[in-house]
Every structure is written in C-alpha cells, then in structure tokens.
C-alpha atoms as a PDB file:
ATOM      1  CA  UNK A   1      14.435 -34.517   6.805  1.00  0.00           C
ATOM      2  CA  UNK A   2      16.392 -32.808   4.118  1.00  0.00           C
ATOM      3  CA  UNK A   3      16.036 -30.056   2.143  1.00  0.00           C
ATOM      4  CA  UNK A   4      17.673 -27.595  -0.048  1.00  0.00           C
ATOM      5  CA  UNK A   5      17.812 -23.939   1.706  1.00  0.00           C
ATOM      6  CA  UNK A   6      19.198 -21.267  -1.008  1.00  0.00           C
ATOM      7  CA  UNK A   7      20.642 -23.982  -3.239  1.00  0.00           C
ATOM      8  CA  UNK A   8      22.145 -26.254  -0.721  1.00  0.00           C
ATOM      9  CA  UNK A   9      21.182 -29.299   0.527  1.00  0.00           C
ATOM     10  CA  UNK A  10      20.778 -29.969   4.401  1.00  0.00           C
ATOM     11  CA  UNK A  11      19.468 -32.174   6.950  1.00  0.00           C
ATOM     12  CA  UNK A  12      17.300 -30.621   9.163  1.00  0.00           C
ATOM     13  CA  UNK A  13      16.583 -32.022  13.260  1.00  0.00           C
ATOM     14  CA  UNK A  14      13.428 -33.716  13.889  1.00  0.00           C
ATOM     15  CA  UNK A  15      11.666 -30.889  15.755  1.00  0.00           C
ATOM     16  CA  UNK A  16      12.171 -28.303  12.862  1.00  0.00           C
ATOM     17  CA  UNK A  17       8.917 -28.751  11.248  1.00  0.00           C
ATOM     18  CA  UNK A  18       7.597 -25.391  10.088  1.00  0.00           C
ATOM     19  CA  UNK A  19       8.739 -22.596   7.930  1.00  0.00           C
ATOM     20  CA  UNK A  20       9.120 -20.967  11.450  1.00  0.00           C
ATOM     21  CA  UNK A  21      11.177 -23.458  12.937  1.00  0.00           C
ATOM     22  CA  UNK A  22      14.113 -23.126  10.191  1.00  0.00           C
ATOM     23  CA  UNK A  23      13.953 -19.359  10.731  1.00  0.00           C
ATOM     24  CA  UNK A  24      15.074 -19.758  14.101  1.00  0.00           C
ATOM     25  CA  UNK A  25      17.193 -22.688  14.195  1.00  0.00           C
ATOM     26  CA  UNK A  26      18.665 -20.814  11.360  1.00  0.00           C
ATOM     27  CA  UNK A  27      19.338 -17.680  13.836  1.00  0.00           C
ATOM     28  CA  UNK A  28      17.895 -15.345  11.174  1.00  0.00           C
ATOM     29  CA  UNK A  29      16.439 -11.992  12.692  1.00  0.00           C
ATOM     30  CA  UNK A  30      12.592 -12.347  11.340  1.00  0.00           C
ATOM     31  CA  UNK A  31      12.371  -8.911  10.622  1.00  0.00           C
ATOM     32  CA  UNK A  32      14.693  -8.845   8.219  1.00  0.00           C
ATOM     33  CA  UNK A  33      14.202 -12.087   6.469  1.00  0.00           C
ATOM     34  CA  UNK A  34      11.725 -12.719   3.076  1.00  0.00           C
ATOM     35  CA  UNK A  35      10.646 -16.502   2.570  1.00  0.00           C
ATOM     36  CA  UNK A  36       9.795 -18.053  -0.596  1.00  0.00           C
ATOM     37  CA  UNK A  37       8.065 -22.450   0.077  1.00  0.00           C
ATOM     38  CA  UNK A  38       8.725 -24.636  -2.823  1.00  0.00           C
ATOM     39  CA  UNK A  39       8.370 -21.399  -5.307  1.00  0.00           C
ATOM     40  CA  UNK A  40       5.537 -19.455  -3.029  1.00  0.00           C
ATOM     41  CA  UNK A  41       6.545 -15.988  -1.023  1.00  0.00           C
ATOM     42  CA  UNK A  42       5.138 -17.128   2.673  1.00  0.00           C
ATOM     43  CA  UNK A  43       4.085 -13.952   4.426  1.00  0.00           C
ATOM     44  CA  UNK A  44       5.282 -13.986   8.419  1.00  0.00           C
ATOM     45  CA  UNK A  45       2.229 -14.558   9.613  1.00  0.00           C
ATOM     46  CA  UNK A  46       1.894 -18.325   7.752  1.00  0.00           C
ATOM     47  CA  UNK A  47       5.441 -19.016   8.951  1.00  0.00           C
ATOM     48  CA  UNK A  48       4.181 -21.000  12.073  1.00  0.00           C
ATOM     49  CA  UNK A  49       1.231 -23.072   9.513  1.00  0.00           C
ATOM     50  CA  UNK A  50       3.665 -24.146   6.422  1.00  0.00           C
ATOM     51  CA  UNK A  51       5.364 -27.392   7.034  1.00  0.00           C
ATOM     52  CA  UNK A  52       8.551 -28.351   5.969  1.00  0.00           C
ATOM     53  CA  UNK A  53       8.631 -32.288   3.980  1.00  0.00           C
ATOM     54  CA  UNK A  54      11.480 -33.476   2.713  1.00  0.00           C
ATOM     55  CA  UNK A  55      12.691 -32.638  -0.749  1.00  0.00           C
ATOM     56  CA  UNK A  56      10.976 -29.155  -0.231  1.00  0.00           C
ATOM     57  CA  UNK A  57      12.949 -26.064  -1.455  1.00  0.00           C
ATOM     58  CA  UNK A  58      13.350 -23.218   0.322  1.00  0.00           C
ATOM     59  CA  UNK A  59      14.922 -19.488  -0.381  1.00  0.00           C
ATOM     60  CA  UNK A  60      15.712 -17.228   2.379  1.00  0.00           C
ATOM     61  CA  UNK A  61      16.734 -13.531   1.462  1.00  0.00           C
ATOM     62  CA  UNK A  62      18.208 -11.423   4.029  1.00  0.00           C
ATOM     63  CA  UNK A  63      17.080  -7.701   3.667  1.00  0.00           C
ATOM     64  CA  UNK A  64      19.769  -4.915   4.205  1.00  0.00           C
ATOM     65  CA  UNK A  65      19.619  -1.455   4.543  1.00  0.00           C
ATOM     66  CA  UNK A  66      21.976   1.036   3.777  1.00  0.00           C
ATOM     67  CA  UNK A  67      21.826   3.955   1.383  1.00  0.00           C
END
C-alpha cells in the first residue's frame, strides 16, 4: 500500500493497516504525536479503528516542549 505521510509518498508493509500501526512502525512516541486521516484530526483512542487504503493522506505533527 502507499501513501503520502507529511507530503511524501511511501510504501507501507502489509501488516501496517491502521492509523496505529504507522505510529509505531514509524517509532513515533504516541504521546507526543497529533494525527490528522485524509483531512480529519483522529483522536488516540480511534488510532487502533481507522484503516489505512492506499492513496490515503496522512499528517503527523510531532509536539515539542520547551519554553
């Protein structure tokens, strides 16, 4: 399957199949991590529910602290 993640296009293993799935194969700390499915914010607890297809776009933004 292949979709675009922040702009750029990739191909994605067979057994990443959920919003979920990328976050971790992606090694992204969850806690720290907003979503955003084909142009809809996915709150943490639908991550696990909302299949991936391909063609979908995702955006990932990484939250950092600091002050």
């Amino acid at each position: 399957m292949r979709i675009a993640v922040n702009g750029t296009s990739q191909e994605l293993p067979a057994e990443v199949e959920s919003v979920q799935d990328l976050v971790s194969t992606l090694a992204l700390a969850q806690e720290q991590v907003a979503v955003e499915h084909n142009g809809a914010i996915v709150r943490r607890a639908a991550w696990p529910k909302v299949a991936l297809a391909d063609g979908d776009v995702v955006e990932i933004v990484t939250l950092v602290g600091g002050g």
